[in-house]
Protein backbone atom coordinates (compact mmCIF):
# COMPACT_ATOMS: atom_id res chain seq x y z
CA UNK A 1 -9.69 2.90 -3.07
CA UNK A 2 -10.18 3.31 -6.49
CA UNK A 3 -13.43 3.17 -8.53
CA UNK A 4 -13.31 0.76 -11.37
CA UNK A 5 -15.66 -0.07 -14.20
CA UNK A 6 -14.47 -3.71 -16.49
CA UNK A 7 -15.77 -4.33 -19.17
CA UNK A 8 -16.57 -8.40 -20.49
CA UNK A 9 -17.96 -11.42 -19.68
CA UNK A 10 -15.24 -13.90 -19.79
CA UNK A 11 -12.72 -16.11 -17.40
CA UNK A 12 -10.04 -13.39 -17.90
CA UNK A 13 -12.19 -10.17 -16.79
CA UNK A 14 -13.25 -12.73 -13.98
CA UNK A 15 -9.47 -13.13 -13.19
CA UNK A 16 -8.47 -9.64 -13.50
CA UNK A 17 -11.83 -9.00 -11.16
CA UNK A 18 -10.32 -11.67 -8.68
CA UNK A 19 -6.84 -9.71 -8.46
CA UNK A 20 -7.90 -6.71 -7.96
CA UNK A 21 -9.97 -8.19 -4.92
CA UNK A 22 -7.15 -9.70 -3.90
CA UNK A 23 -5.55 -6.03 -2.55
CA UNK A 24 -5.61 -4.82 0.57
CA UNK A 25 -7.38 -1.59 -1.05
CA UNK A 26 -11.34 -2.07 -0.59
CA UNK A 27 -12.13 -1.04 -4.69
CA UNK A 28 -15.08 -0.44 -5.72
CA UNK A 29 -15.93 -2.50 -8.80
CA UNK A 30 -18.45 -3.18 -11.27
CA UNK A 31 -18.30 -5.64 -14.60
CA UNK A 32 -20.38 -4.77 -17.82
CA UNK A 33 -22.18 -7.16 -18.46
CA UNK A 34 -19.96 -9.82 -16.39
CA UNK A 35 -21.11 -13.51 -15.76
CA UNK A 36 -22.78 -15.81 -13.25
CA UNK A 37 -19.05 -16.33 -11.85
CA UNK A 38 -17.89 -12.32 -11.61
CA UNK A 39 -21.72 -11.29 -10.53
CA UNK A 40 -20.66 -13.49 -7.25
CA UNK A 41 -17.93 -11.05 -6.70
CA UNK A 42 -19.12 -7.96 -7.82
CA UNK A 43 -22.16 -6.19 -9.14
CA UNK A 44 -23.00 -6.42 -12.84
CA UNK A 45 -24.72 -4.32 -15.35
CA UNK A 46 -26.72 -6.12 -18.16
CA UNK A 47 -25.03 -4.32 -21.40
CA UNK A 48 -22.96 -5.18 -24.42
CA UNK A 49 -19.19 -4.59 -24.46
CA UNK A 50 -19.21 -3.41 -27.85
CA UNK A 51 -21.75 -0.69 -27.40
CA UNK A 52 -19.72 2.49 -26.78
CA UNK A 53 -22.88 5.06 -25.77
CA UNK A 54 -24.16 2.62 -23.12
CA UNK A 55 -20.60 2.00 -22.07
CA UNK A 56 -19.82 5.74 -21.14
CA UNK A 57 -23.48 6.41 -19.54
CA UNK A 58 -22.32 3.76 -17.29
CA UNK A 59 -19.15 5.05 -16.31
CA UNK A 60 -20.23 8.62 -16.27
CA UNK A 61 -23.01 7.10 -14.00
CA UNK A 62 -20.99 5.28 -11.84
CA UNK A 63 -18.50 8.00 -11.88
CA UNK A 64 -15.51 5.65 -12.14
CA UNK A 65 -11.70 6.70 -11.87
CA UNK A 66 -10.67 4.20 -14.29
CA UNK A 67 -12.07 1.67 -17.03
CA UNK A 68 -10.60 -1.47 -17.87
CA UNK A 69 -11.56 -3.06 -21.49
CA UNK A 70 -11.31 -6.58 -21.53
CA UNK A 71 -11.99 -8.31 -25.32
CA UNK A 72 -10.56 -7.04 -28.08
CA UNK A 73 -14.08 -6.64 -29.72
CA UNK A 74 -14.53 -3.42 -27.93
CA UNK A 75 -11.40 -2.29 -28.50
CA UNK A 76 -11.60 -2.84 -32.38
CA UNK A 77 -15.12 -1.15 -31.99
CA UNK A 78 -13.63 2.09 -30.53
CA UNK A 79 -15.20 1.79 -27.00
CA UNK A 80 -11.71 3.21 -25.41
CA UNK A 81 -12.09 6.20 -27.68
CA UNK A 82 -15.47 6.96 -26.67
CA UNK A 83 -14.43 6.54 -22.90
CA UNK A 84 -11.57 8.74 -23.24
CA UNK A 85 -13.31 11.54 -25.11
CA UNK A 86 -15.61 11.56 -21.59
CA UNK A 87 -12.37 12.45 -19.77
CA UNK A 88 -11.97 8.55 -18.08
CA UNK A 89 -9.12 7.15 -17.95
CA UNK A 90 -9.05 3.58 -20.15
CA UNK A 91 -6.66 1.03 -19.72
CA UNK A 92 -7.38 -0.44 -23.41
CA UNK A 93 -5.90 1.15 -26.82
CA UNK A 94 -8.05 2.89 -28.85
CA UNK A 95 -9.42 1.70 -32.23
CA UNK A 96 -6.46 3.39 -34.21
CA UNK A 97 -4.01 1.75 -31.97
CA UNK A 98 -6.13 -1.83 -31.76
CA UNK A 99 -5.76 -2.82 -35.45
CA UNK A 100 -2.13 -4.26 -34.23
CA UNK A 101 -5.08 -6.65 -33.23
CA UNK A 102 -8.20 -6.01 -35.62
CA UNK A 103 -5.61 -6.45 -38.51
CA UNK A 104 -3.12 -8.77 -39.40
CA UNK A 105 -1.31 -7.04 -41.95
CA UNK A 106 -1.43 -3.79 -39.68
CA UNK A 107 0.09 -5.49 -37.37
CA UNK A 108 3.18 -6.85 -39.76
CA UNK A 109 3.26 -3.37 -41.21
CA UNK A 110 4.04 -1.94 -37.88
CA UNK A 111 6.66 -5.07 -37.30
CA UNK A 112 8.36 -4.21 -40.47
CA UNK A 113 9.06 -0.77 -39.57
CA UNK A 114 9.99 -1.05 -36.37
CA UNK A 115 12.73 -3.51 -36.78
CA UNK A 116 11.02 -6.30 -35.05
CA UNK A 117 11.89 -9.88 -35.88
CA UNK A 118 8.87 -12.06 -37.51
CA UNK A 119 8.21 -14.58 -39.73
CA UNK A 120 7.50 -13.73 -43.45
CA UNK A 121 4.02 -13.38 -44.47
CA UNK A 122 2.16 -12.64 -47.92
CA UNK A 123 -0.96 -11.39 -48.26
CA UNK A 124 -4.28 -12.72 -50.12
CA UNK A 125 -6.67 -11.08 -51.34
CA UNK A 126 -7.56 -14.39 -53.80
CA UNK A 127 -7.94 -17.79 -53.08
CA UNK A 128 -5.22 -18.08 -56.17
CA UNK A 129 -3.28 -15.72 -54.05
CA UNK A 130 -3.20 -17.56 -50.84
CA UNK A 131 -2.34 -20.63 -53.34
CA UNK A 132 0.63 -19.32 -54.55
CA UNK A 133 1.70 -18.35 -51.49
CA UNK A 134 1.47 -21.63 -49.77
CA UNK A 135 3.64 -23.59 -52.62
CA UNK A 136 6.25 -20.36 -52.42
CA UNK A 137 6.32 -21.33 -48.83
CA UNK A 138 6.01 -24.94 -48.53
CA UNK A 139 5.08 -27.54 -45.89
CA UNK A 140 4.40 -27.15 -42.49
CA UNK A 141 1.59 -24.33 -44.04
CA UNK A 142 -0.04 -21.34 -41.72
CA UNK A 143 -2.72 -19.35 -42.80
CA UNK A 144 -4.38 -16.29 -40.64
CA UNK A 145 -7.48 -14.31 -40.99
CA UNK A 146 -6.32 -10.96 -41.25
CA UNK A 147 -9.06 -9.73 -38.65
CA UNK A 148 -10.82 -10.66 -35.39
CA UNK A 149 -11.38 -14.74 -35.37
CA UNK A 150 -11.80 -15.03 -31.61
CA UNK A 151 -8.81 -17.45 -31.51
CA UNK A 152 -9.75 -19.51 -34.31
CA UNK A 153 -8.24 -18.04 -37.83
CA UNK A 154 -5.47 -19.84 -37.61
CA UNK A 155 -3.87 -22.98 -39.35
CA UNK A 156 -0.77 -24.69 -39.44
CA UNK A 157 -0.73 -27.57 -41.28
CA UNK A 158 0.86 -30.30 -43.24
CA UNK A 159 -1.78 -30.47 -45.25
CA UNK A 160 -2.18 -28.21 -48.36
CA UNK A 161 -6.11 -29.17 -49.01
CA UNK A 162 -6.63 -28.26 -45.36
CA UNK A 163 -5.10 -25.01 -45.66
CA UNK A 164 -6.60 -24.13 -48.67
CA UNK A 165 -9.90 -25.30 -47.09
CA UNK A 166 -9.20 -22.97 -44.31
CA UNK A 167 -8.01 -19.89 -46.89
CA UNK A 168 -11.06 -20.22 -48.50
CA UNK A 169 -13.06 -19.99 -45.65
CA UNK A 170 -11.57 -16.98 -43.93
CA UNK A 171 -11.55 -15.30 -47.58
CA UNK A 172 -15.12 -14.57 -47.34
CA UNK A 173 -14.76 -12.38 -44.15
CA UNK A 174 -12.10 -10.69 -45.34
CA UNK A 175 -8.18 -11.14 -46.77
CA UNK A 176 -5.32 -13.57 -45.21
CA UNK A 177 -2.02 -13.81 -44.47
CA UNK A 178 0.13 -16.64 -45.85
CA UNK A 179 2.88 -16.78 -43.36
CA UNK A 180 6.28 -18.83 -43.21
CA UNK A 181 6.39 -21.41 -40.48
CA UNK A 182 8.16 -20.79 -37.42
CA UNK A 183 9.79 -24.06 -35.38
CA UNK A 184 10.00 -24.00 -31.40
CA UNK A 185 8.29 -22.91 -28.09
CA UNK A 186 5.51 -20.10 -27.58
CA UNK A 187 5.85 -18.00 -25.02
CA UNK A 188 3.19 -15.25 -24.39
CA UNK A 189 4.48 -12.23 -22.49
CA UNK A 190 2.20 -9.32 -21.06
CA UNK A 191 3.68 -5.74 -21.78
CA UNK A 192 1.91 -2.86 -19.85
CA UNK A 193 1.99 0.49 -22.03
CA UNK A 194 1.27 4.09 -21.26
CA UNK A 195 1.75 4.85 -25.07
CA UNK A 196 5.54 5.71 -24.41
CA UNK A 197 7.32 3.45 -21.86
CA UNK A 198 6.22 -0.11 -21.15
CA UNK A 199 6.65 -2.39 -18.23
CA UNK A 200 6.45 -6.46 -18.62
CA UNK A 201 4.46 -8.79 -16.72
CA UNK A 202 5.75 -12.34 -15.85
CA UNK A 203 5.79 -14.95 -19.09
CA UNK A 204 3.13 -17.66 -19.40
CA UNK A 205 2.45 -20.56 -21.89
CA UNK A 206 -0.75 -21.82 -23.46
CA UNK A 207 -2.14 -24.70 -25.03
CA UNK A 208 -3.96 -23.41 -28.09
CA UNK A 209 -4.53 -27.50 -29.27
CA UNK A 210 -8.34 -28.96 -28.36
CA UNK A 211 -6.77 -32.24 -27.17
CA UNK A 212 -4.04 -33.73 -25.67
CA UNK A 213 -0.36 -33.74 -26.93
CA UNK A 214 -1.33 -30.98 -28.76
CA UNK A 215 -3.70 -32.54 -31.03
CA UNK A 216 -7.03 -31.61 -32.64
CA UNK A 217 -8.32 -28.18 -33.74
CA UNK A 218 -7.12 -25.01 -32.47
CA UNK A 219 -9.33 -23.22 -29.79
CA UNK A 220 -9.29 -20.16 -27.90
CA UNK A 221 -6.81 -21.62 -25.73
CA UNK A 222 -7.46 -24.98 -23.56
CA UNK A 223 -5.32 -23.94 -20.68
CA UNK A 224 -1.68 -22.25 -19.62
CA UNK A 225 0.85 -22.32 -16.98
CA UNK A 226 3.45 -19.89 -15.45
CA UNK A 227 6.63 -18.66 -14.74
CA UNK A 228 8.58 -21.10 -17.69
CA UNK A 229 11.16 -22.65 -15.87
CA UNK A 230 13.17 -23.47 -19.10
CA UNK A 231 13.30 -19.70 -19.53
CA UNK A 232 16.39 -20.20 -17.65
CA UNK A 233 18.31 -22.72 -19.18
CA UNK A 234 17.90 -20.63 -22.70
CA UNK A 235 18.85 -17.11 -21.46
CA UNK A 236 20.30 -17.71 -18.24
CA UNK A 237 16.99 -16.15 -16.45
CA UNK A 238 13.20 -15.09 -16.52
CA UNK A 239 14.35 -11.40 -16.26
CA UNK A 240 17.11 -11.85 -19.05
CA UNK A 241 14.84 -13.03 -21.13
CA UNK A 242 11.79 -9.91 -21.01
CA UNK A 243 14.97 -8.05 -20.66
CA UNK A 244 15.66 -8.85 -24.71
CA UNK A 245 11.61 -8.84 -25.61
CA UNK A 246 11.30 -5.50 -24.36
CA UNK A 247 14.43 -4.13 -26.09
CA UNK A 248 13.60 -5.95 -29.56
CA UNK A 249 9.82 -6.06 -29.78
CA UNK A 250 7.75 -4.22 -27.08
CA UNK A 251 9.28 -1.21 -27.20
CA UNK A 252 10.42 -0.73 -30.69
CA UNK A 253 6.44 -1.27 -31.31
CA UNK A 254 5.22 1.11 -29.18
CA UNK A 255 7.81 4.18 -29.90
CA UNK A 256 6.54 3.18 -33.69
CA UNK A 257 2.77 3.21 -33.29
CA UNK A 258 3.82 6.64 -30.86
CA UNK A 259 5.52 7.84 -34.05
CA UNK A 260 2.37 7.49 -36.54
CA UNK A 261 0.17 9.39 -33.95
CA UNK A 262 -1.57 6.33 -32.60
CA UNK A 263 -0.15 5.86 -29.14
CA UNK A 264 -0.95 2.71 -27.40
CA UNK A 265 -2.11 2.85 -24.17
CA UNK A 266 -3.10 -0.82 -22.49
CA UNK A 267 -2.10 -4.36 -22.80
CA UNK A 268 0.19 -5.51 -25.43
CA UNK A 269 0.05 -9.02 -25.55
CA UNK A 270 3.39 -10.17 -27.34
CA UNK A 271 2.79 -13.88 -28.96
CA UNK A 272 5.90 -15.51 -29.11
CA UNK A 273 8.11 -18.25 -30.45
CA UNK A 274 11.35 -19.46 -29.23
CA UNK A 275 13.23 -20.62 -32.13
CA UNK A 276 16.87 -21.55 -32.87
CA UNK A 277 17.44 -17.96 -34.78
CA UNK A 278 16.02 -16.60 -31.84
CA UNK A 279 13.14 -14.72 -30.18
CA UNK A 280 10.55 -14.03 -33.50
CA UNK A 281 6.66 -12.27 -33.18
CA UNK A 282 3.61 -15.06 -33.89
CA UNK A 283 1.61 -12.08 -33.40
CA UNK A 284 -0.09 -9.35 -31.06
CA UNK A 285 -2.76 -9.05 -29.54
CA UNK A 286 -4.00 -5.87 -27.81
CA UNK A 287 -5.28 -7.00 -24.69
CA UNK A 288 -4.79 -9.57 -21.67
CA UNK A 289 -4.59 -13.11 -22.73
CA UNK A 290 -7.17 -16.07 -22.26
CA UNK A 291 -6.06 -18.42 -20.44
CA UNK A 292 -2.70 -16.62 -19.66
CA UNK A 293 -4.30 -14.29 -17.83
CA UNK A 294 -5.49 -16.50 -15.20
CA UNK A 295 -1.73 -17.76 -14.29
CA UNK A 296 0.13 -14.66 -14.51
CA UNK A 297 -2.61 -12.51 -12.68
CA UNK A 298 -2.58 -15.03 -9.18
CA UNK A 299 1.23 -14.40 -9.32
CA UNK A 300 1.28 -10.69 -9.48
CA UNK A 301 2.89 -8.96 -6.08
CA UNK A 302 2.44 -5.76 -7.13
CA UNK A 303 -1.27 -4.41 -6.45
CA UNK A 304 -2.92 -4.56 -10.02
CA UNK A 305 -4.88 -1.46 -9.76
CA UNK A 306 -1.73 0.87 -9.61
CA UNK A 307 -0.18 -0.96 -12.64
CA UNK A 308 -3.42 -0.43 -14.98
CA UNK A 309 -3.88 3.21 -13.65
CA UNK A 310 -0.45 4.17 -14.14
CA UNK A 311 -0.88 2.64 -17.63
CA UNK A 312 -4.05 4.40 -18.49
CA UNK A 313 -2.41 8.12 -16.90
CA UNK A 314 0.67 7.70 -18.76
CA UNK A 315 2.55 7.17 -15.76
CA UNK A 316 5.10 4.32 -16.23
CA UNK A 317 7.97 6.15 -16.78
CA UNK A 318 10.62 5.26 -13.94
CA UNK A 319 8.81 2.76 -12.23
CA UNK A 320 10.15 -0.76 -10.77
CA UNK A 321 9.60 -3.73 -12.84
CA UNK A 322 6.43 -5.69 -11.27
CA UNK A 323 6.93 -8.37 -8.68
CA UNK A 324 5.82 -11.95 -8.95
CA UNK A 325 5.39 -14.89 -6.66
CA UNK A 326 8.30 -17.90 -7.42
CA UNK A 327 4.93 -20.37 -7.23
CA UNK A 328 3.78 -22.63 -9.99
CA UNK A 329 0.22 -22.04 -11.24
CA UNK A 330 -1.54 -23.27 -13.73
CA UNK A 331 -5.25 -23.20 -15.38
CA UNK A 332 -7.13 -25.66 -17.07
CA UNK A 333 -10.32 -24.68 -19.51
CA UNK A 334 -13.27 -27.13 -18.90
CA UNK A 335 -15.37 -26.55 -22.20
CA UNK A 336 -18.56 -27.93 -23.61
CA UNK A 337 -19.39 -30.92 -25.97
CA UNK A 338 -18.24 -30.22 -29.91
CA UNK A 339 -16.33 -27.02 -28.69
CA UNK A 340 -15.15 -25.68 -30.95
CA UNK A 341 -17.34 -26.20 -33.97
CA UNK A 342 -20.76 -26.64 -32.44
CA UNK A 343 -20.69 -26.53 -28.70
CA UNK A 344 -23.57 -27.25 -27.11
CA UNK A 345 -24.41 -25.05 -24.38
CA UNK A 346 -27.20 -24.40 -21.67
CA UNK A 347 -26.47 -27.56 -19.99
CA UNK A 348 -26.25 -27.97 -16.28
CA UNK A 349 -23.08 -27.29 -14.56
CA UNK A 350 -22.43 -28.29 -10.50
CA UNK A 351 -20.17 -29.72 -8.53
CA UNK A 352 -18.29 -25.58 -8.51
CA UNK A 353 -18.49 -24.94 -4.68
CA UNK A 354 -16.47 -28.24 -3.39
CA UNK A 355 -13.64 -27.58 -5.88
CA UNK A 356 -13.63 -23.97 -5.56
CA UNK A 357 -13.23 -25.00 -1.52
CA UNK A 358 -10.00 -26.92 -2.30
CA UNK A 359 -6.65 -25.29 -0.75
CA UNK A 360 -5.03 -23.16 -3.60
CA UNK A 361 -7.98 -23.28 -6.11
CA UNK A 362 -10.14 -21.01 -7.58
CA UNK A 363 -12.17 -20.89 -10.52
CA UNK A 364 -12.29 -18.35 -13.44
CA UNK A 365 -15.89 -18.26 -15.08
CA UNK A 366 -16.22 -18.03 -18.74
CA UNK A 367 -19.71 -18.86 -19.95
CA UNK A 368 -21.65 -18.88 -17.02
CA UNK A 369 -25.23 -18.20 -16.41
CA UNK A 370 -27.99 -18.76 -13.54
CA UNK A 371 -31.16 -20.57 -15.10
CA UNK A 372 -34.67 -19.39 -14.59
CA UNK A 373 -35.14 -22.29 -11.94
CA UNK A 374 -31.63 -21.03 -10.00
CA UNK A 375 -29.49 -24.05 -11.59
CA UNK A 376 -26.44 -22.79 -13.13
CA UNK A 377 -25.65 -23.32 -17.24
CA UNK A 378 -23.14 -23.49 -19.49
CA UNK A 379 -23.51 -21.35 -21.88
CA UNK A 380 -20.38 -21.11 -24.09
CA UNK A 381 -17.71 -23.16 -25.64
CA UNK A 382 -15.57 -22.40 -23.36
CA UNK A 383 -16.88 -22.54 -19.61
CA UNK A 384 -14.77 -21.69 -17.19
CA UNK A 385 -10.75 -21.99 -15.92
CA UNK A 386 -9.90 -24.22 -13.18
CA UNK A 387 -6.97 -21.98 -11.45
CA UNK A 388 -4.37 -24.32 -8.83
CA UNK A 389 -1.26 -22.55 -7.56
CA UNK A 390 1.75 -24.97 -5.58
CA UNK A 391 4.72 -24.48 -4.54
CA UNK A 392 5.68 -26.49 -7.73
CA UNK A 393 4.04 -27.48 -10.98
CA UNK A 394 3.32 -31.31 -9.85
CA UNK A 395 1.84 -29.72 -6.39
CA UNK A 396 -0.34 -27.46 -8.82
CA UNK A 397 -1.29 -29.83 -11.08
CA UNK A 398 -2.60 -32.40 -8.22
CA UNK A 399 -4.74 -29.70 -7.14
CA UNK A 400 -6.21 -28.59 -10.30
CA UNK A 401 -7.42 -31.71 -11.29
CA UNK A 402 -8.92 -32.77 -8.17
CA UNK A 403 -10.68 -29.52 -8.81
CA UNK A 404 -11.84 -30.87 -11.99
CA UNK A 405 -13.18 -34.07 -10.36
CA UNK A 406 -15.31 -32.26 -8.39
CA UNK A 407 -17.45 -30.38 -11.19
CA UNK A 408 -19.81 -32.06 -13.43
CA UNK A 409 -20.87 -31.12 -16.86
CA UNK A 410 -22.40 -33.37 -19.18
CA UNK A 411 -19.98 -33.75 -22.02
CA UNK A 412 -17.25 -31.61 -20.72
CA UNK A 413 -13.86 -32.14 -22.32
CA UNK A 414 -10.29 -30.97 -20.82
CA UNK A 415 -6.77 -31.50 -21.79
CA UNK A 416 -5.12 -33.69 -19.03
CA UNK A 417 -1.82 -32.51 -19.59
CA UNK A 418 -1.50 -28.73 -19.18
CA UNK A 419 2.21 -27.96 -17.47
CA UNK A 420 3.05 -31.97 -17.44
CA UNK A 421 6.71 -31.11 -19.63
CA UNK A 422 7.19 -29.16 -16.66
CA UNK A 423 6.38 -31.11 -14.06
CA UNK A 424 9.33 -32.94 -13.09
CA UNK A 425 8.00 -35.38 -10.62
CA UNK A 426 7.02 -38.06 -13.38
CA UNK A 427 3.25 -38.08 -12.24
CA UNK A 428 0.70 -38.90 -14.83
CA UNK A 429 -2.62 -37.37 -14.52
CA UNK A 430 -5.79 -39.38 -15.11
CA UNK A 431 -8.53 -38.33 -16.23
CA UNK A 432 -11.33 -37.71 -13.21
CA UNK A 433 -14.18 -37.64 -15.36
CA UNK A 434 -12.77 -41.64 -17.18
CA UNK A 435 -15.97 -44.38 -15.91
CA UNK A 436 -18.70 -40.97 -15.52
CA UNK A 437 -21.89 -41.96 -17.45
C-alpha cells in the first residue's frame, strides 16, 4: 500500500485516481482539491493546486509516500520544488525543469541542443515581428503563446488576418513563436522520467478541433483514442515506433535538461507529428495529457503506482518496458454551451449513473460540482470524459456513445467522430442528443 497525495481537479487526475484504484494494492489516496467525480472515489481537500505552503502542510499532514502533480500550473508555480525540499517524493518536474512547458522558446532551446528534430520557429517580441515572420514562412500559418494557454495559444491557419489577430492577442501576455507548418498525423506519446533514464507509455491520439472533421476552434482537447493501429503499417510496430521516439527525442531531452542541472523528474508528454521527413516535436508538455490520459491509463498492465514511484525515486534504470492491454479505448469530452470562448457553466448535469452502469464505461469528471440543493453542475468548459474500452474501436465506440445518450446537459456539445478513421467496420455514429429540446 502506498500513501498518495494528487494534486488537481480535472478528468485526467480523475483518471489517474481511477487507475490507481484499479490495483490490487488497497492505496490510500487523497486529491487536492479534486471534483464532484474524484470526491466519489476518494477523499478531497478544499485547496488550490497552485498554492505550494498549503500543498506541503497537506502532505506533511497526511504523511504521504509520494505526491503526484497533475496541471502544469503547479508545476510552472514550483509546487514540486516546495514538496521535494519537505523530503516527499514528487512525481512532477520542478519549476526549472517545467519551462519545457511554461515556455515555448525554452522548450525549442532545449530541442536545438539536443539534436531533436522540430519544426522551425521565430520568435516575437512585436506584432511587426510575428508579421514578418508569418510572410518569411508562408501559408498554412501557426502561431504559439510562448507560455501557459491552457490548450488554447495555438493557431494554424490559412488565414493571415486570423493569425495576426491571434499574434496580437497572445502578445499582450507575453512573446510568440512563429513556427513553420508541419503536414501529417499527431501522435502524443507519454515518457516516464526519473531525470536520467525514461520509460514510454503506450501512444494515443487526440482531437484538439471543437467540432467534427476537425473543424472549429481549437480546445483543450475534445476527445482521444488508443493504441494507433496505423502505427504499424508506418514502422512495422507500436514498439518500433517509441523504440525511435525514445532514441531521437525523449531521451536526448532529458540527458540535456540533466546536463544544465535541471533534471526532469515526471511526465514528459512528447507532442508529435508524423510527417513524410519523419517523426518531428509539435511540442512538450510536462505532464499527463487531457484527454490522452484517459485512454492510455485504462490500458496500463503494469500497476501505476510502481511506475510513478520509481519515477519520482529515480529508480527506472533497468526496468521492463510497461505492459498494455491489445483493447481499443477511447474517450469522448462532453463540454458546455460556447466552450471555448464563453462557456456557460453551473447548469444541471444527470443522466451520469445509467451510463456510468454500461459494460466497459466509465466516466472521467472534469468540471464537476454538487449544488447547494444536492443536484450536480457543470461547472467548466470542459465537463467530463466519457471513457468505453472494446475489444475493437467500433465495439468501443458503440459503447461510448450510448454512454453519451444517457447524460443530459442542457447545451452540451461533443464531437461524434472520435476514433471513426479507425474504426473499420463502416458504422456511422449519430448523434444521441439530435431531436432533444
Amino acid at each position: 500500500m502506498v500513501k498518495i497525495l494528487v494534486l488537481g481537479s480535472g478528468a485526467r487526475e480523475h483518471a489517474i485516481i481511477t487507475a490507481l484504484l484499479s490495483e490490487d494494492s488497497d492505496h490510500d489516496i487523497t486529491c487536492a482539491p479534486g471534483n464532484a467525480g474524484i470526491a466519489n472515489d476518494v477523499p478531497c481537500v478544499a485547496i488550490s493546486a497552485t498554492d505550494a505552503g498549503a500543498a506541503v502542510n497537506l502532505a506533511v499532514g497526511l504523511d504521504v509516500d509520494l505526491v503526484v502533480i497533475g496541471p502544469e500550473a503547479p508545476l510552472v508555480a514550483g509546487v514540486g520544488d516546495a514538496v521535494r525540499e519537505a523530503g516527499i517524493p514528487v512525481f512532477g518536474p520542478d519549476q526549472d525543469a517545467a519551462a519545457l512547458e511554461g515556455s515555448k522558446t525554452f522548450a525549442k532551446r532545449i530541442m536545438n541542443a539536443a539534436g531533436v528534430p522540430t519544426g522551425r520557429a521565430i520568435r516575437a517580441t512585436t506584432l511587426l515581428d510575428a508579421e514578418t515572420a508569418l510572410d518569411d514562412f508562408g501559408a498554412p500559418y501557426v502561431v504559439k503563446a510562448d507560455g501557459l494557454a491552457a490548450g488554447k495559444g495555438v493557431i494554424v491557419t490559412s488565414g493571415r488576418d486570423a493569425a495576426v489577430d491571434h499574434a496580437s492577442y497572445w502578445l499582450a501576455h507575453g512573446d510568440v513563436l512563429v513556427e513553420e507548418f508541419l503536414d501529417g498525423e499527431e501522435v502524443s506519446l507519454f515518457v516516464l522520467s526519473d531525470g536520467h533514464d525514461v520509460l514510454p507509455l503506450s501512444p494515443a491520439q487526440d482531437f484538439k478541433r471543437l467540432g467534427n472533421n476537425d473543424e472549429g476552434p481549437n480546445t483543450g482537447g475534445m476527445g482521444a483514442y488508443s493504441p494507433l493501429p496505423w502505427l504499424d503499417a508506418q514502422f512495422g510496430s507500436e514498439h518500433a515506433f517509441v523504440s525511435e521516439c525514445l532514441e531521437n527525442i525523449a531521451l536526448p531531452v532529458v540527458r540535456q535538461l540533466e546536463s544544465e542541472g535541471t533534471p526532469f523528474i515526471g511526465l514528459l508528454y512528447c507532442g508529435l507529428i508524423v510527417t513524410k521527413a519523419g517523426i518531428r516535436v509539435i511540442e512538450f508538455n510536462a505532464r499527463f495529457g487531457d484527454p490522452e490520459t484517459q485512454v492510455v491509463l485504462p490500458r496500463l498492465v503494469t500497476p501505476l503506482s510502481e511506475l510513478l514511484y520509481a519515477a519520482a525515486t529515480g529508480d527506472l534504470a533497468g526496468r521492463e518496458r510497461p505492459e498494455f492491454s491489445p483493447d481499443a479505448t477511447i474517450t469522448v469530452v462532453l463540454a458546455s454551451e460556447k466552450y471555448p470562448d464563453t462557456p456557460i457553466t453551473g447548469r444541471p448535469l444527470g443522466g451520469l449513473e445509467k451510463a456510468n452502469a454500461l459494460e466497459g464505461v466509465h466516466l472521467a469528471h472534469a468540471a464537476t460540482e454538487v449544488g447547494p440543493e444536492g443536484v450536480l453542475l457543470a461547472t467548466g468548459g470542459r465537463v467530463l470524459s466519457v471513457v468505453a474500452t472494446g475489444t475493437d474501436f467500433a465495439h468501443a465506440r458503440t459503447r461510448a456513445y450510448a454512454a453519451l445518450g444517457e447524460i443530459w446537459l442542457e447545451g452540451g456539445q461533443f464531437r461524434t467522430d472520435i476514433a471513426a478513421k479507425v474504426d473499420t467496420s463502416g458504422q456511422v455514429i449519430a448523434d444521441p442528443w439530435a431531436g432533444r429540446s
